[in-house]
PDB file of N, CA and C in Angstrom:
ATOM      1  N   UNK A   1       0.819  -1.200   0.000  1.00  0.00           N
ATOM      2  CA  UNK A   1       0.000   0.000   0.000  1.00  0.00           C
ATOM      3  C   UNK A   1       0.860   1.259   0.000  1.00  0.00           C
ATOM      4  N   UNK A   2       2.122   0.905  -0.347  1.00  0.00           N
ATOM      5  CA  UNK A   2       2.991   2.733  -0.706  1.00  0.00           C
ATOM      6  C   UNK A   2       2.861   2.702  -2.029  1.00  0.00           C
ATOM      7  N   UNK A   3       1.591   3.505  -2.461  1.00  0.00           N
ATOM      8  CA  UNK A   3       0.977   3.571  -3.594  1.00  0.00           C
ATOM      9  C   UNK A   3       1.296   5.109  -3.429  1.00  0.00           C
ATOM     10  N   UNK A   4       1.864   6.062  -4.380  1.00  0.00           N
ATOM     11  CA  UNK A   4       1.366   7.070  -4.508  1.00  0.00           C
ATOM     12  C   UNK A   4       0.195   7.810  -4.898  1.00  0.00           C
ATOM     13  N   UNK A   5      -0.901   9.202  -4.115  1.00  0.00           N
ATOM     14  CA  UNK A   5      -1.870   9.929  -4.676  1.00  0.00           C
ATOM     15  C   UNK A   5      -1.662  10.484  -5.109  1.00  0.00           C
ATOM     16  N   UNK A   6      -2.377  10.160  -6.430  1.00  0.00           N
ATOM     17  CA  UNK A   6      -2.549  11.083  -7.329  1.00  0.00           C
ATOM     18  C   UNK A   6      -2.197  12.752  -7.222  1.00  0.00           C
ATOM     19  N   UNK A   7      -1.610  13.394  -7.885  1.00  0.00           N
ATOM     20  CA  UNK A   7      -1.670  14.986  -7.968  1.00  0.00           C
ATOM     21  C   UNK A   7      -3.156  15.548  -7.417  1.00  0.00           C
ATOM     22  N   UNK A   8      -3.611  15.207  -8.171  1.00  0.00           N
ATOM     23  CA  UNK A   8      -5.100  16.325  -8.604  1.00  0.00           C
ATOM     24  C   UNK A   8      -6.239  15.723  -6.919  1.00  0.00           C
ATOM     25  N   UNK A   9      -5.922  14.567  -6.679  1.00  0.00           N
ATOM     26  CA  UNK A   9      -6.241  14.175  -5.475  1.00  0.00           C
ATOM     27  C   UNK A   9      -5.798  14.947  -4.336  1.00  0.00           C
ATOM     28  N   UNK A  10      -4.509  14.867  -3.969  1.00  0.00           N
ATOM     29  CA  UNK A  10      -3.755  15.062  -3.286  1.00  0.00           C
ATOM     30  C   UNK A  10      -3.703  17.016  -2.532  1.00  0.00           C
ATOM     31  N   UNK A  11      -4.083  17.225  -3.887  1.00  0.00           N
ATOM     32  CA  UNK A  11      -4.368  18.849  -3.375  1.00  0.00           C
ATOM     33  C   UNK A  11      -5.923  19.169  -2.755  1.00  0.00           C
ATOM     34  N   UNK A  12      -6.799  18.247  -2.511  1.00  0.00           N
ATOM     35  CA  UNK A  12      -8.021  18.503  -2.218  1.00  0.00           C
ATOM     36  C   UNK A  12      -8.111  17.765  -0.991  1.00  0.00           C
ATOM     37  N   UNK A  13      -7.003  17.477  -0.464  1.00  0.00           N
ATOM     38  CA  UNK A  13      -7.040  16.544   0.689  1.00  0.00           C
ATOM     39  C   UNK A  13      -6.719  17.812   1.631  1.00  0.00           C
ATOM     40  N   UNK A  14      -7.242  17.581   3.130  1.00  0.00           N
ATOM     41  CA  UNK A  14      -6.935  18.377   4.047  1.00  0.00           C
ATOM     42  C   UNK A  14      -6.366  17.410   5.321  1.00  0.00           C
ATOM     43  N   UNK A  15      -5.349  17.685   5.605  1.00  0.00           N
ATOM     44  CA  UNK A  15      -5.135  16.624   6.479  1.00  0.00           C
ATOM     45  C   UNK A  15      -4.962  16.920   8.158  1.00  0.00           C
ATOM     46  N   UNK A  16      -5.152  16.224   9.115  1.00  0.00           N
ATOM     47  CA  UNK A  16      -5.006  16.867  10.730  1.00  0.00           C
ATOM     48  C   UNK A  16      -3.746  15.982  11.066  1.00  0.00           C
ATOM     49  N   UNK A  17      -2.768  16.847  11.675  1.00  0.00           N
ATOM     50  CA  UNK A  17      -1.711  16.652  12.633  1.00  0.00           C
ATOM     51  C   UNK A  17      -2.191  15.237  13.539  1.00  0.00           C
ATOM     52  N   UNK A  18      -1.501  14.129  13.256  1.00  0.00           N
ATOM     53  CA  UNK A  18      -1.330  12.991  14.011  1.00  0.00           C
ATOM     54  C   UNK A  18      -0.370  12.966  15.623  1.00  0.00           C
ATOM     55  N   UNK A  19      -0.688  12.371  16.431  1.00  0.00           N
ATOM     56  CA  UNK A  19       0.224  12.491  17.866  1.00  0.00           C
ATOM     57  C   UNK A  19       1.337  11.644  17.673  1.00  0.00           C
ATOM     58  N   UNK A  20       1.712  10.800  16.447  1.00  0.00           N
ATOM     59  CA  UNK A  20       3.211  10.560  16.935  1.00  0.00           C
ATOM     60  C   UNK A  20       3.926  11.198  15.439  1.00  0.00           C
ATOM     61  N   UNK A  21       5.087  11.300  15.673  1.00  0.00           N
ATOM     62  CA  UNK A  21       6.186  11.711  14.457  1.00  0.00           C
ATOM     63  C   UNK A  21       5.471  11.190  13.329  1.00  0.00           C
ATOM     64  N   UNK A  22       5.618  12.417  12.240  1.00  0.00           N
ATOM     65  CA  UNK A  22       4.656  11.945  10.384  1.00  0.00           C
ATOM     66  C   UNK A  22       4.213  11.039  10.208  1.00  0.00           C
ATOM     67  N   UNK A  23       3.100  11.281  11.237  1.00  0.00           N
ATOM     68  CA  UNK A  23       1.840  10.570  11.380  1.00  0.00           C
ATOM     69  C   UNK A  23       1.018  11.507  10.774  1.00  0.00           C
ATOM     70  N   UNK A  24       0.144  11.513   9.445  1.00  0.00           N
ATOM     71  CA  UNK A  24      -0.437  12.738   8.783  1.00  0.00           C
ATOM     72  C   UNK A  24      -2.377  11.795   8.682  1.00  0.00           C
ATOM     73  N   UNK A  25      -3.053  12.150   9.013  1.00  0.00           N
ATOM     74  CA  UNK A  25      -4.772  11.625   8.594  1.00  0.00           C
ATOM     75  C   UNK A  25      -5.575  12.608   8.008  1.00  0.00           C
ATOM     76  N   UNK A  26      -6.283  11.884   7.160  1.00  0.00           N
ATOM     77  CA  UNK A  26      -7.004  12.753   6.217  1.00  0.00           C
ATOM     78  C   UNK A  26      -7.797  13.537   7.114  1.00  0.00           C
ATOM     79  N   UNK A  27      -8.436  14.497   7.243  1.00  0.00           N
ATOM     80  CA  UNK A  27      -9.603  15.275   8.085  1.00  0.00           C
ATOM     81  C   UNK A  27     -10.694  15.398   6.884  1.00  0.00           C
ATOM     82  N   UNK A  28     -10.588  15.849   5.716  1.00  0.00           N
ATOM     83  CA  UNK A  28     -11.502  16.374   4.952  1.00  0.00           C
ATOM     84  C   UNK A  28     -10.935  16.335   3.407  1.00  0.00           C
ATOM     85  N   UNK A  29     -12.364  16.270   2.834  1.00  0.00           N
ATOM     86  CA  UNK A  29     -12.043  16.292   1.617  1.00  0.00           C
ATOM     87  C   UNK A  29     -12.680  18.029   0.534  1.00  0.00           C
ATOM     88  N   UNK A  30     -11.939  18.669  -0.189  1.00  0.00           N
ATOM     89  CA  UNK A  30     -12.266  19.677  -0.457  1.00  0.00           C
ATOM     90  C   UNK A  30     -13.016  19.806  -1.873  1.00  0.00           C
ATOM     91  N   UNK A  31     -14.212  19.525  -1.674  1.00  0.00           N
ATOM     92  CA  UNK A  31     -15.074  19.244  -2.859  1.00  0.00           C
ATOM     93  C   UNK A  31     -15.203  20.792  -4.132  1.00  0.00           C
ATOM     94  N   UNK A  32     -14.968  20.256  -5.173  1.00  0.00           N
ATOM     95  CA  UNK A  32     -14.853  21.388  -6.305  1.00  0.00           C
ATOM     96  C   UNK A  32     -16.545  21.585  -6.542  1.00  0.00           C
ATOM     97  N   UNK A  33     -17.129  22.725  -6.264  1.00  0.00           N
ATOM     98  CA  UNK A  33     -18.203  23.377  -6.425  1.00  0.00           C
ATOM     99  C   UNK A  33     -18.712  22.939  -7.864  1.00  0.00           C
ATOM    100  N   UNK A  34     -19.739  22.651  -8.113  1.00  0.00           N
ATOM    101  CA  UNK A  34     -20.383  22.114  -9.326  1.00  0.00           C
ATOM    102  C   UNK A  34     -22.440  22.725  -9.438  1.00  0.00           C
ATOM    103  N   UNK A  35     -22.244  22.879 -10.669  1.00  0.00           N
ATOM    104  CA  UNK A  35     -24.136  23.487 -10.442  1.00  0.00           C
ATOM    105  C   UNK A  35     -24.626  22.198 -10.632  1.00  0.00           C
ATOM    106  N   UNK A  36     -25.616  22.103 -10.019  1.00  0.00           N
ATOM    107  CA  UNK A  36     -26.730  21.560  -9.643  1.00  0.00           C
ATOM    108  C   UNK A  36     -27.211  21.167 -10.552  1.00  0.00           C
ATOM    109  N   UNK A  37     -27.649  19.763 -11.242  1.00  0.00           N
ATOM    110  CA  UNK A  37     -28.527  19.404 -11.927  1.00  0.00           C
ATOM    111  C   UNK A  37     -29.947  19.833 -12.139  1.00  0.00           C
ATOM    112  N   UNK A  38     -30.624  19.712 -11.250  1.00  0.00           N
ATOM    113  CA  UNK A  38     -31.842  20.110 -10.510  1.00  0.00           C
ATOM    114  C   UNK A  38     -32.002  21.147 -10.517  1.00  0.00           C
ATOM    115  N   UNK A  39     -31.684  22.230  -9.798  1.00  0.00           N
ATOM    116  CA  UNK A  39     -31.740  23.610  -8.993  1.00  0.00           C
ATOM    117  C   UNK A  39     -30.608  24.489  -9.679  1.00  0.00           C
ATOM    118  N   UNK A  40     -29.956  24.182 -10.108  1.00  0.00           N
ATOM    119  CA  UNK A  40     -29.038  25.309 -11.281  1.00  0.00           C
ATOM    120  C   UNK A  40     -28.130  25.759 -10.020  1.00  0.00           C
ATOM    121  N   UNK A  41     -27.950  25.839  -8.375  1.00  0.00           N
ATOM    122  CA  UNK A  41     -27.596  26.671  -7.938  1.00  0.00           C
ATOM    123  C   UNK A  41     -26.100  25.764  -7.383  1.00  0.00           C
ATOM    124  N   UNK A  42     -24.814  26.661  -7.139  1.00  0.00           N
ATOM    125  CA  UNK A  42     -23.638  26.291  -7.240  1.00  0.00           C
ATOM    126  C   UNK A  42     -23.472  24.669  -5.487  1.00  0.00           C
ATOM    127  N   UNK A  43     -23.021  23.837  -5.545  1.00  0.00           N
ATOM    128  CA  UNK A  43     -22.570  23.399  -4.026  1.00  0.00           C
ATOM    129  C   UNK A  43     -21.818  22.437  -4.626  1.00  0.00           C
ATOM    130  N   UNK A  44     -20.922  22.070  -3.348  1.00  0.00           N
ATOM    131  CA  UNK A  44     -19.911  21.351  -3.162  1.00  0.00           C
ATOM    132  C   UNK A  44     -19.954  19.762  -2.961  1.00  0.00           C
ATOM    133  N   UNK A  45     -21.348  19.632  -2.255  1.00  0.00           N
ATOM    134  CA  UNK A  45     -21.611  17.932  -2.087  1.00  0.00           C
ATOM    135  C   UNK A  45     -22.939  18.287  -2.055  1.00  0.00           C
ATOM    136  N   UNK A  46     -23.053  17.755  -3.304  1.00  0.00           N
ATOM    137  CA  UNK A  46     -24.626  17.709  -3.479  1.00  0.00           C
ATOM    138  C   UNK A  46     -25.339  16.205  -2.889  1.00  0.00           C
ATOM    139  N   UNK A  47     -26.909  16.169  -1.740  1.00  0.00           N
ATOM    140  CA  UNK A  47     -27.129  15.291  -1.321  1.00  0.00           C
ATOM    141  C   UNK A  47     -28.736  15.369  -1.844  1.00  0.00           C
ATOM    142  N   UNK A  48     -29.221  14.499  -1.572  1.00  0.00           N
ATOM    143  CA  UNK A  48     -30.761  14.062  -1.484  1.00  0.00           C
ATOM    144  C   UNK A  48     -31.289  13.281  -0.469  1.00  0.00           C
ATOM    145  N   UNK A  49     -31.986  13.378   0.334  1.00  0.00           N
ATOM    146  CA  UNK A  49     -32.558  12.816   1.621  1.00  0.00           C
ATOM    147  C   UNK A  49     -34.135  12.024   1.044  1.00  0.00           C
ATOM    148  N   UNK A  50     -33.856  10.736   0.979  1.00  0.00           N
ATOM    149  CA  UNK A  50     -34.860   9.435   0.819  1.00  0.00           C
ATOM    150  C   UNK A  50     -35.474   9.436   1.634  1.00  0.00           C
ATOM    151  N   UNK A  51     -37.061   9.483   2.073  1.00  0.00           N
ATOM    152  CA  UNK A  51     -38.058   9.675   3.267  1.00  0.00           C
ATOM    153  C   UNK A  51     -38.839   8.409   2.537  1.00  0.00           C
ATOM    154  N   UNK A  52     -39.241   7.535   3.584  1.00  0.00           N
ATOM    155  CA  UNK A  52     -40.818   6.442   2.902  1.00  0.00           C
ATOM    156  C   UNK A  52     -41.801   7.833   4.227  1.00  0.00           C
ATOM    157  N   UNK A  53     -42.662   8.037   3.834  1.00  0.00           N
ATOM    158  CA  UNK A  53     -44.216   8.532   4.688  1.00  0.00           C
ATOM    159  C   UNK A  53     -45.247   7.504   4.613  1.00  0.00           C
ATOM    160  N   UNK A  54     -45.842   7.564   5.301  1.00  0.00           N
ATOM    161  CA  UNK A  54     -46.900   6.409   5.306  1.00  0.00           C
ATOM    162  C   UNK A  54     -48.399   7.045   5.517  1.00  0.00           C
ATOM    163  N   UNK A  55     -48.215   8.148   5.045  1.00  0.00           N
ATOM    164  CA  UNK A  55     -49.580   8.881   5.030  1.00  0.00           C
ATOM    165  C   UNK A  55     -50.107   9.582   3.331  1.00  0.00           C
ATOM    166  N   UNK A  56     -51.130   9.053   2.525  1.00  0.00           N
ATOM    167  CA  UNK A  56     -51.803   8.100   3.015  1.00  0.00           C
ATOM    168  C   UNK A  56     -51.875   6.311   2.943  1.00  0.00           C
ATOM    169  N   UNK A  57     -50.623   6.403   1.936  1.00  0.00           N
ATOM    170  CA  UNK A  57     -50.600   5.174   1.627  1.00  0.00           C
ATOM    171  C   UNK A  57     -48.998   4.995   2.047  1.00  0.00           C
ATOM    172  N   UNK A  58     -48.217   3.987   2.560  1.00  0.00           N
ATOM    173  CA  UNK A  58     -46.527   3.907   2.634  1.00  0.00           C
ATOM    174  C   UNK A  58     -45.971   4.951   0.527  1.00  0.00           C
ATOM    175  N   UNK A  59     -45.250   5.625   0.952  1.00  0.00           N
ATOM    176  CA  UNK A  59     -44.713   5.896  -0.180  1.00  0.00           C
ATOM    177  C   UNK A  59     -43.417   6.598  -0.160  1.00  0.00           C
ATOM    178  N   UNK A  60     -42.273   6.624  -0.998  1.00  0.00           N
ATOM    179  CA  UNK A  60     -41.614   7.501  -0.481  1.00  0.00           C
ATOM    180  C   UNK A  60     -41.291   8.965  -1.337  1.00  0.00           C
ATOM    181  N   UNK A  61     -40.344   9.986  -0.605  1.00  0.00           N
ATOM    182  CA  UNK A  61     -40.059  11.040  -1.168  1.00  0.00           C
ATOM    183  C   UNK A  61     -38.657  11.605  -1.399  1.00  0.00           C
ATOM    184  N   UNK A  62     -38.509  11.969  -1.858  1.00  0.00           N
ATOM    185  CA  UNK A  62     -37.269  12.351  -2.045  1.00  0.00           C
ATOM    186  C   UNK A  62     -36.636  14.186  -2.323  1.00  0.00           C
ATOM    187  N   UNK A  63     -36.099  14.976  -0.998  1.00  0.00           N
ATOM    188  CA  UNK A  63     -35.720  16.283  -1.116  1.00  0.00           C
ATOM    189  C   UNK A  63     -34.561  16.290  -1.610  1.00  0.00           C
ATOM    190  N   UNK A  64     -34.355  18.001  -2.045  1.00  0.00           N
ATOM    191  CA  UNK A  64     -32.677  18.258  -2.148  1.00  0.00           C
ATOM    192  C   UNK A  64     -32.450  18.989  -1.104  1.00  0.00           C
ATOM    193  N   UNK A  65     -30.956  18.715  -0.937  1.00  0.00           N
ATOM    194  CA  UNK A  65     -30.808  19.401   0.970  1.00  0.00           C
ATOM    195  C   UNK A  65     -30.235  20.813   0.449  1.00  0.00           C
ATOM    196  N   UNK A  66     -29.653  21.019  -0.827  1.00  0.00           N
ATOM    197  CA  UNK A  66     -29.252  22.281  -0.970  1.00  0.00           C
ATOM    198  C   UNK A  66     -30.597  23.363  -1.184  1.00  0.00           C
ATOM    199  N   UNK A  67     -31.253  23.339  -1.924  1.00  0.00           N
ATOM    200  CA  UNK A  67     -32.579  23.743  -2.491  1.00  0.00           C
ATOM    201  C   UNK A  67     -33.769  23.454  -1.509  1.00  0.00           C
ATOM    202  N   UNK A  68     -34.057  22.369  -0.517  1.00  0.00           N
ATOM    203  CA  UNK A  68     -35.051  22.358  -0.008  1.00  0.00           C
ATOM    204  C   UNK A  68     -36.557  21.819  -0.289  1.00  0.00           C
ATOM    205  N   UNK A  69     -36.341  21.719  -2.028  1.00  0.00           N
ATOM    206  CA  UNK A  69     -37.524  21.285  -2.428  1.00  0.00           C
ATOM    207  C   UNK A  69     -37.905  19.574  -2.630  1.00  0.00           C
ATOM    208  N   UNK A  70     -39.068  19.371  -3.235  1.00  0.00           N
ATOM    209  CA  UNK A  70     -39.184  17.850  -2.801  1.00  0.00           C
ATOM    210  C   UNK A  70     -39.348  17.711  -4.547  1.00  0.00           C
ATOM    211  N   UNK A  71     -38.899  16.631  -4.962  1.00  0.00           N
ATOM    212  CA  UNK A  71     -38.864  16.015  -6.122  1.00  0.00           C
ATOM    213  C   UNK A  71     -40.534  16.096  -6.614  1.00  0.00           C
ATOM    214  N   UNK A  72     -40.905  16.439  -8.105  1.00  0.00           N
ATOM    215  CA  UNK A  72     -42.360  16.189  -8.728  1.00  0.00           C
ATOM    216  C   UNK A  72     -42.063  15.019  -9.641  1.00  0.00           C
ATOM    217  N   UNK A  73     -42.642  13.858  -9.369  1.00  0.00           N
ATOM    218  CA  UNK A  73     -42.409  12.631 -10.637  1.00  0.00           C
ATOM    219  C   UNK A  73     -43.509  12.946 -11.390  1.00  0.00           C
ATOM    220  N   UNK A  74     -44.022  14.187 -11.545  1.00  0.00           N
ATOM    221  CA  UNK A  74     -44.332  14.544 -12.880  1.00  0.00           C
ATOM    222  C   UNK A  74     -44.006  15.136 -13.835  1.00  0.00           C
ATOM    223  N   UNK A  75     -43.539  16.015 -13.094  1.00  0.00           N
ATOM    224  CA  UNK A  75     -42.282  17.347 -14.025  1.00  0.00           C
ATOM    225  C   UNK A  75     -40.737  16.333 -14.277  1.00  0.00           C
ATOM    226  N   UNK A  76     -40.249  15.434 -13.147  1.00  0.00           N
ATOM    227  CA  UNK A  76     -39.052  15.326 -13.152  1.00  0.00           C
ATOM    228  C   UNK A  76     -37.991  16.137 -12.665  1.00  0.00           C
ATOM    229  N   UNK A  77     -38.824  16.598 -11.704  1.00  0.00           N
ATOM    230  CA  UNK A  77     -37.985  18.211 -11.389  1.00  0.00           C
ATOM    231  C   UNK A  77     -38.310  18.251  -9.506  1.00  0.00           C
ATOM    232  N   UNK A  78     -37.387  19.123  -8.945  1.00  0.00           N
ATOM    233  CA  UNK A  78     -37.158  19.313  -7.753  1.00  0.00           C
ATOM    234  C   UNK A  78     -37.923  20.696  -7.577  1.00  0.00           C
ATOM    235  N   UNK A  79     -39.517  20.722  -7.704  1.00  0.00           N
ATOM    236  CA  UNK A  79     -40.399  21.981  -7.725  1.00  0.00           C
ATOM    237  C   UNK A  79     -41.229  21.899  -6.821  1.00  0.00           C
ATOM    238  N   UNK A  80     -41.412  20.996  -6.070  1.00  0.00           N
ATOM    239  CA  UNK A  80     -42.541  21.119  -4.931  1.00  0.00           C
ATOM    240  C   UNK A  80     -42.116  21.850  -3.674  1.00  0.00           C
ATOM    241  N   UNK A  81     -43.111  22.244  -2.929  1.00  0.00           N
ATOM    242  CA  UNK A  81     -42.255  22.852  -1.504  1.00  0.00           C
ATOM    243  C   UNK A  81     -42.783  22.034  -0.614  1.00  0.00           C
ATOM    244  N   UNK A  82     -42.627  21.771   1.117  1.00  0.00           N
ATOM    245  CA  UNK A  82     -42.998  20.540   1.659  1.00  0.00           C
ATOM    246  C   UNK A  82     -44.513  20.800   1.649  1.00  0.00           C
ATOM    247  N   UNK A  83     -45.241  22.108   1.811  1.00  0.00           N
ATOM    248  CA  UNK A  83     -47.038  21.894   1.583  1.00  0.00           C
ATOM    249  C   UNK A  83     -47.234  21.482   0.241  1.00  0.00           C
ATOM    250  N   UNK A  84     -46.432  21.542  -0.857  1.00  0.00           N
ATOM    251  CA  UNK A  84     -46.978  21.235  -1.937  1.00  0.00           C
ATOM    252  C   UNK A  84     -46.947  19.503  -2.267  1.00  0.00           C
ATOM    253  N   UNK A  85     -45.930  19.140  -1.908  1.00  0.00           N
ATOM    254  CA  UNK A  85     -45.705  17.503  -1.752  1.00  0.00           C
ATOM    255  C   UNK A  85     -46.683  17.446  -1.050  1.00  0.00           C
ATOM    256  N   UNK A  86     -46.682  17.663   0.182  1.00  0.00           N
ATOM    257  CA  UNK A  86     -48.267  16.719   0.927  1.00  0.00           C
ATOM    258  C   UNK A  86     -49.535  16.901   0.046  1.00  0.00           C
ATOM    259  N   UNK A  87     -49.483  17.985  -0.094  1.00  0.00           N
ATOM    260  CA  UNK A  87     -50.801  18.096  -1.194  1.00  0.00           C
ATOM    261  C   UNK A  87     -50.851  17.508  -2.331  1.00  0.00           C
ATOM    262  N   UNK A  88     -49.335  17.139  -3.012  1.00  0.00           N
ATOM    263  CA  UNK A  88     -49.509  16.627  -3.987  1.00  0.00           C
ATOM    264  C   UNK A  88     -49.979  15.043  -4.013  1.00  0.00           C
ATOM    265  N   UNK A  89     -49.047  14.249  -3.010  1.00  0.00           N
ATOM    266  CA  UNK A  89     -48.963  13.290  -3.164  1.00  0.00           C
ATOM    267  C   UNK A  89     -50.419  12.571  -2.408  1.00  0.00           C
ATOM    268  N   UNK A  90     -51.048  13.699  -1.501  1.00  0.00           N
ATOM    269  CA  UNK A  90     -52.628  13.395  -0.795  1.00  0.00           C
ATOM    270  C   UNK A  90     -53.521  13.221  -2.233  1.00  0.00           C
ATOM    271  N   UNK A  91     -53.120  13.933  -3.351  1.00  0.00           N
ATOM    272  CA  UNK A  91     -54.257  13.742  -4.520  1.00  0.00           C
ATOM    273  C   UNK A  91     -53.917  12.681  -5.085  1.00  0.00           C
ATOM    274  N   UNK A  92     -52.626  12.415  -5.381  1.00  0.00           N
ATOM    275  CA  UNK A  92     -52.274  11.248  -6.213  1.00  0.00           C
ATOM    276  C   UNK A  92     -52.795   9.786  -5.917  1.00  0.00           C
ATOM    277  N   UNK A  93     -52.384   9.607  -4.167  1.00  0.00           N
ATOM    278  CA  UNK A  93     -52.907   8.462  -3.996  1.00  0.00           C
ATOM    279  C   UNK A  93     -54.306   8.451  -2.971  1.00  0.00           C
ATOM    280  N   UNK A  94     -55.110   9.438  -3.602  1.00  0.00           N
ATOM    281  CA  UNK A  94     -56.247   8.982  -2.873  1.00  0.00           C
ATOM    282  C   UNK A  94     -57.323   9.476  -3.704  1.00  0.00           C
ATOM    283  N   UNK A  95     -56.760  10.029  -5.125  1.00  0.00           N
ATOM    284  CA  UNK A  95     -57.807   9.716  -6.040  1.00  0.00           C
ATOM    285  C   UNK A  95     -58.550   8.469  -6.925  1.00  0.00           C
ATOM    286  N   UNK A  96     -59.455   8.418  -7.049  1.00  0.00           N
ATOM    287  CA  UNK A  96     -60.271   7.270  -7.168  1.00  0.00           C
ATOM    288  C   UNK A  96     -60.609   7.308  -8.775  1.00  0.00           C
ATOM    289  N   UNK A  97     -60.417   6.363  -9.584  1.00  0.00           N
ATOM    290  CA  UNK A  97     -61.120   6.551 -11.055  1.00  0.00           C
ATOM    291  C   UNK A  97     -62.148   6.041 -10.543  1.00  0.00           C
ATOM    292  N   UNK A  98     -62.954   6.699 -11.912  1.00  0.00           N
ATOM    293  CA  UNK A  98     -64.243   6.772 -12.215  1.00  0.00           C
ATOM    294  C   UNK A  98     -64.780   6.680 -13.501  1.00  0.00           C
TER     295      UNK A  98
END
């Protein structure tokens, strides 16, 4: 494992002071800012938070943590706000054909 890192790695590494002699540990990694698929708007670690709700039927949802909004699987798009998901997803599964 005396593999050398990479260059382009190696500069995005942040590392914390170890307690015995060049002893070096990673602390952090320094993520290159990228826009947003979704939301157009700039971040560094882009995440999404997976929810199942079970109201009214088990289902799940899915937010962006940068943006805040909740995914529409109709648009395909991160446009709902959290009253609009409940509302949305209260019509979806508790409308009845006819």
């Amino acid at each position: 494992m005396d593999k050398q890192i990479p260059r382009n790695i190696l500069a995005r590494l942040v590392f914390q002071e170890g307690h015995l002699q060049n002893e070096e540990r990673v602390k952090s990694i320094v993520h290159e800012p990228n826009p947003c698929e979704y939301c157009g708007q700039m971040v560094e670690d882009r995440r999404e938070i997976f929810r199942q709700y079970q109201s009214p039927v088990p289902h799940w949802r899915k937010r962006c943590v940068t943006c805040g909004l909740f995914w529409n699987p109709d648009t395909e798009k991160f446009d709902l706000t959290a009253h609009d998901s409940l509302a949305f997803f209260r019509t979806k599964y508790t409308r009845k054909d006819k």
